[in-house]
C-alpha atoms as a PDB file:
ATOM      1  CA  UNK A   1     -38.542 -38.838  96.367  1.00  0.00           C
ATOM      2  CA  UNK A   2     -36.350 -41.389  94.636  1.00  0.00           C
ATOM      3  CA  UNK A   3     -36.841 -41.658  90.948  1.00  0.00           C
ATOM      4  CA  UNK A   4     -37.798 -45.694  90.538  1.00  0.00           C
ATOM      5  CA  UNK A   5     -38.807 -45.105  87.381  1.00  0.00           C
ATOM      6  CA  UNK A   6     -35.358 -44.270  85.893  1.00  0.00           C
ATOM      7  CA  UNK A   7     -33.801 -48.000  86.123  1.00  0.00           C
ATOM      8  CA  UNK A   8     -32.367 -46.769  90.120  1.00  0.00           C
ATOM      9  CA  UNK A   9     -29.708 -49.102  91.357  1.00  0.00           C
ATOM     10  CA  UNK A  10     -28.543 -49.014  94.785  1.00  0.00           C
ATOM     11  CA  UNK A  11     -25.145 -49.903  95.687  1.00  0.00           C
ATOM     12  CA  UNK A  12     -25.483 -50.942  99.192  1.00  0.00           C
ATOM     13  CA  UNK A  13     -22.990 -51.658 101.976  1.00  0.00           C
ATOM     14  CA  UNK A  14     -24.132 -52.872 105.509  1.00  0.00           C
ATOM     15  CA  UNK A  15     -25.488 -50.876 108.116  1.00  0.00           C
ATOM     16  CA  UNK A  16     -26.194 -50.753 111.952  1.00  0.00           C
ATOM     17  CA  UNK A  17     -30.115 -52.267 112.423  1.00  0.00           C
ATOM     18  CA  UNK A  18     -30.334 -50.400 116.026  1.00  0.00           C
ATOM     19  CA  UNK A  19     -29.396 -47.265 114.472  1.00  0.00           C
ATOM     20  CA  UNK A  20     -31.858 -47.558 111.632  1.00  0.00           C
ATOM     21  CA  UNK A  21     -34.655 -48.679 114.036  1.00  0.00           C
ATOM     22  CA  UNK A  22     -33.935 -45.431 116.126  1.00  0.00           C
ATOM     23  CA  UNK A  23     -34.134 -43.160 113.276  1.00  0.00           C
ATOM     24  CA  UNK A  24     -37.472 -44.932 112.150  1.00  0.00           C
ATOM     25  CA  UNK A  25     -38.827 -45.539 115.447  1.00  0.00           C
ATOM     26  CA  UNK A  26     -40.893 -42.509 115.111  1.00  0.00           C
ATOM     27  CA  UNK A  27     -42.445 -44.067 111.856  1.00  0.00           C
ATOM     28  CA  UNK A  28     -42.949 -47.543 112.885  1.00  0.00           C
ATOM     29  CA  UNK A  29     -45.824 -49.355 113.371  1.00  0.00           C
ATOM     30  CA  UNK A  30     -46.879 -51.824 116.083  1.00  0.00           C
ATOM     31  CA  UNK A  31     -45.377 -54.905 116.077  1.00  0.00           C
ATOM     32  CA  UNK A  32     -42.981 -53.482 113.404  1.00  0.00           C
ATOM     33  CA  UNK A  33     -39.330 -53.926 113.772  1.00  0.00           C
ATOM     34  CA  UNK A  34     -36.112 -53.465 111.342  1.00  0.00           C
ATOM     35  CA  UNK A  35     -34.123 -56.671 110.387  1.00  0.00           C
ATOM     36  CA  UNK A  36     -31.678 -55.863 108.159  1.00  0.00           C
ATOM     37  CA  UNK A  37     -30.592 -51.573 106.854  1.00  0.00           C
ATOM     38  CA  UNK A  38     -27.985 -51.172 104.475  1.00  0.00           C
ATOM     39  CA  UNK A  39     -26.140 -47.549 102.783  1.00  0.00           C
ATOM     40  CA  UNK A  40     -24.833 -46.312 100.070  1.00  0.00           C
ATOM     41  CA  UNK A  41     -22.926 -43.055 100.212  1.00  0.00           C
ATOM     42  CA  UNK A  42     -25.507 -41.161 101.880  1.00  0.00           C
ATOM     43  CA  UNK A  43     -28.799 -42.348 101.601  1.00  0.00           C
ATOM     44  CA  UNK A  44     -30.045 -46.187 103.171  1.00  0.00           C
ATOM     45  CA  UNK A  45     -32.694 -48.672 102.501  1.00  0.00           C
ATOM     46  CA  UNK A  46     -33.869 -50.449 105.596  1.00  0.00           C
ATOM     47  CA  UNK A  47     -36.130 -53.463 105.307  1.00  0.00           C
ATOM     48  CA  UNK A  48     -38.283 -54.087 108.649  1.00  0.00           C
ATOM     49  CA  UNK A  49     -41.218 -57.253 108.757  1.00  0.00           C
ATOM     50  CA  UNK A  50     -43.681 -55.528 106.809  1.00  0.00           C
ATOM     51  CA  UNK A  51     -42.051 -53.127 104.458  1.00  0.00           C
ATOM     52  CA  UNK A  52     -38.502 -51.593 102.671  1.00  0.00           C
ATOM     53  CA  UNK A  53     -37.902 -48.015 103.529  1.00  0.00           C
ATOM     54  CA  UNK A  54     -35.579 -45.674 101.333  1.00  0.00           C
ATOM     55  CA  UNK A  55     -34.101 -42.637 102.432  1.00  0.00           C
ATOM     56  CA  UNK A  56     -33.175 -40.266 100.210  1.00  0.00           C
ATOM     57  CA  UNK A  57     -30.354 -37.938 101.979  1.00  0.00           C
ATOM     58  CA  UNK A  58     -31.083 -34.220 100.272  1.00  0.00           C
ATOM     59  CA  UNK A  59     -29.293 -31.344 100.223  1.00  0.00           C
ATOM     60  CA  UNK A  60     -25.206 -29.997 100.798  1.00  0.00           C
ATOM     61  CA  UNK A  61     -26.140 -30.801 105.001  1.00  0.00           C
ATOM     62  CA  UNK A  62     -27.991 -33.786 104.952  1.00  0.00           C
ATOM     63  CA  UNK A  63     -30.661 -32.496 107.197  1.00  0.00           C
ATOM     64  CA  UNK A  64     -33.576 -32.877 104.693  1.00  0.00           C
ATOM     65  CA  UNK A  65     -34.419 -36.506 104.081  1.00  0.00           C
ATOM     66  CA  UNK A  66     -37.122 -38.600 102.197  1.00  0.00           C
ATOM     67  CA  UNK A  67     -38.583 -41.702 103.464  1.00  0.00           C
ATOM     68  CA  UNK A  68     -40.427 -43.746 100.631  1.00  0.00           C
ATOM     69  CA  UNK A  69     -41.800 -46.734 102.166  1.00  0.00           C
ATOM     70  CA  UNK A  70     -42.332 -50.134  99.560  1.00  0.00           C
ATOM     71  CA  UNK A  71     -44.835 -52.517 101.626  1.00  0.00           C
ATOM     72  CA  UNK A  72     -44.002 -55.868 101.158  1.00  0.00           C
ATOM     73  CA  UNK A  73     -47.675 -56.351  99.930  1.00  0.00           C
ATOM     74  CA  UNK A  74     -47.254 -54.715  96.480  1.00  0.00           C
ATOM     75  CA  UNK A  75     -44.187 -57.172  95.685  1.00  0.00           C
ATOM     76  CA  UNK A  76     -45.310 -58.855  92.440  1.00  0.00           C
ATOM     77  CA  UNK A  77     -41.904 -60.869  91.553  1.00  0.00           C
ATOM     78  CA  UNK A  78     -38.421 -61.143  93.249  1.00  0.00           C
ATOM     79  CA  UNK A  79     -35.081 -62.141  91.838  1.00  0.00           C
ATOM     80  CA  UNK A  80     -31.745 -62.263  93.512  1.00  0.00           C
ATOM     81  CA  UNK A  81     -28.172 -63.195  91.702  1.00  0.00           C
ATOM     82  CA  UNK A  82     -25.236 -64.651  93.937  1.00  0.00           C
ATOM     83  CA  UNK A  83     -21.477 -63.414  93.430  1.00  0.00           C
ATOM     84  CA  UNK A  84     -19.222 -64.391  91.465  1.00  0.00           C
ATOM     85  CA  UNK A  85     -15.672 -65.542  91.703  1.00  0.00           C
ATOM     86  CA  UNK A  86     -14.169 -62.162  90.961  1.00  0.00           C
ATOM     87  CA  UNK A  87     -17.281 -60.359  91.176  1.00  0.00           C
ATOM     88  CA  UNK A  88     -17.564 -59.732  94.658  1.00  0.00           C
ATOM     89  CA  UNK A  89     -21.084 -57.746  94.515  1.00  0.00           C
ATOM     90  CA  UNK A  90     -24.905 -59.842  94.928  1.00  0.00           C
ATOM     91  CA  UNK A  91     -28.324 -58.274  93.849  1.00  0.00           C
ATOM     92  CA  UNK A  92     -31.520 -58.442  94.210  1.00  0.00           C
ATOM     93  CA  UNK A  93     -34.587 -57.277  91.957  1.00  0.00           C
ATOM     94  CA  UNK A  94     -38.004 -56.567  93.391  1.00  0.00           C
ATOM     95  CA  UNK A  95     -40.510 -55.849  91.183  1.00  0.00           C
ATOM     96  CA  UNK A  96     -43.683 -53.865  92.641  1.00  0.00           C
ATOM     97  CA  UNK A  97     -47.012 -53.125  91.476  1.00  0.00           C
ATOM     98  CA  UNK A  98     -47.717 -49.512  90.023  1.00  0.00           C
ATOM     99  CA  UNK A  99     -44.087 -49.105  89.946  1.00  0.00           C
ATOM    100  CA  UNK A 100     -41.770 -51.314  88.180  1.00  0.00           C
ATOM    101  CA  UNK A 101     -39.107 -52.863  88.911  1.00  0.00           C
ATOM    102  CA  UNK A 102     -36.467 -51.743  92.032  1.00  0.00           C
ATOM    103  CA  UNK A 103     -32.263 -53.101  91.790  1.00  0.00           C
ATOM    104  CA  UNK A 104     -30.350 -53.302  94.981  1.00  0.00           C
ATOM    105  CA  UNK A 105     -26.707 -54.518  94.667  1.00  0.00           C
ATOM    106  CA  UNK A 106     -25.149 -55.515  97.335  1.00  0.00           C
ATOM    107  CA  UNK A 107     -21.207 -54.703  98.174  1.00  0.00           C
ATOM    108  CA  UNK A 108     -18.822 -57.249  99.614  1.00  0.00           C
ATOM    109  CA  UNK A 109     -19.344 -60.898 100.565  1.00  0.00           C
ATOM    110  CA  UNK A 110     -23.113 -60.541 100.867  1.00  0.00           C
ATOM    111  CA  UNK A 111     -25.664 -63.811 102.028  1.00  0.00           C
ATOM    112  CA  UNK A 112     -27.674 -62.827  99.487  1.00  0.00           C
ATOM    113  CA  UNK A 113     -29.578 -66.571  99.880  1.00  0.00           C
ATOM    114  CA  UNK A 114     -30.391 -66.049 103.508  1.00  0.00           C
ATOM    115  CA  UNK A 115     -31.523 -62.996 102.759  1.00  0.00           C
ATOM    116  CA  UNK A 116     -33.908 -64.114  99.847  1.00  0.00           C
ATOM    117  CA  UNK A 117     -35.515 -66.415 102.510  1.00  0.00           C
ATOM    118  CA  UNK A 118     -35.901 -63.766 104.672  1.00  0.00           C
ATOM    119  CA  UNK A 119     -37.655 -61.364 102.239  1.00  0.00           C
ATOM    120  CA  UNK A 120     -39.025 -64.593 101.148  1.00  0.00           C
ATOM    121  CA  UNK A 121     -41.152 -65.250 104.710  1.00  0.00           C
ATOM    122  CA  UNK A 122     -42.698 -61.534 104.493  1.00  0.00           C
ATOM    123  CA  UNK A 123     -43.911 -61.754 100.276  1.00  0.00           C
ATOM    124  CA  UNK A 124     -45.008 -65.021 100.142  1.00  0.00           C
END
């Protein structure tokens, strides 16, 4: 599992959606469905309607992999913070219950606003 408690950043680039809804598809529930996934080196956070999904890659193969699911639901606070002018990279802060506080950064020319409403229609 992913250590939250040790101030985690992810440093996230986009990803495909289909390909993340295939790999979770398995997982899903009904009238779930993945809007947005995102990756770092090797592992991915995925956010579908009702929850945020990270996957922890493990090993030297990659065939071992931990799916730690974040429902929307125990979102207490969110934050995001826009790019600068030479700061290319956006984040976003969500704070849950029983587990603190989560930091994904966002690489490249991110909408980080559209994306607060988004995550904004499935908190509130």
């Amino acid at each position: 599992m992913i250590d939250f408690q040790a101030d985690t950043v992810f440093n996230l680039g986009p990803a495909d959606a289909e390909d993340a809804a295939k790999l979770l598809e398995p997982m899903l529930i009904d009238d779930e469905h993945v809007f947005a996934a995102f990756k770092s080196v090797r592992d991915q956070v995925i956010f579908t309607n009702r929850r945020l999904i990270a996957i922890n890659v493990k090993g030297v193969t990659g065939t071992s992999k931990d799916f730690t699911s974040l429902p929307y639901s125990k979102i207490q606070a969110f934050s995001v913070e826009t790019a600068g002018l030479l700061d290319f990279d956006s984040e976003m802060i969500l704070w849950f219950a029983g587990l603190g506080q989560v930091t994904f950064q966002f690489t490249s020319r991110f909408d980080i606003k559209g994306f607060n409403k988004l995550i904004g229609k499935y908190v509130l």
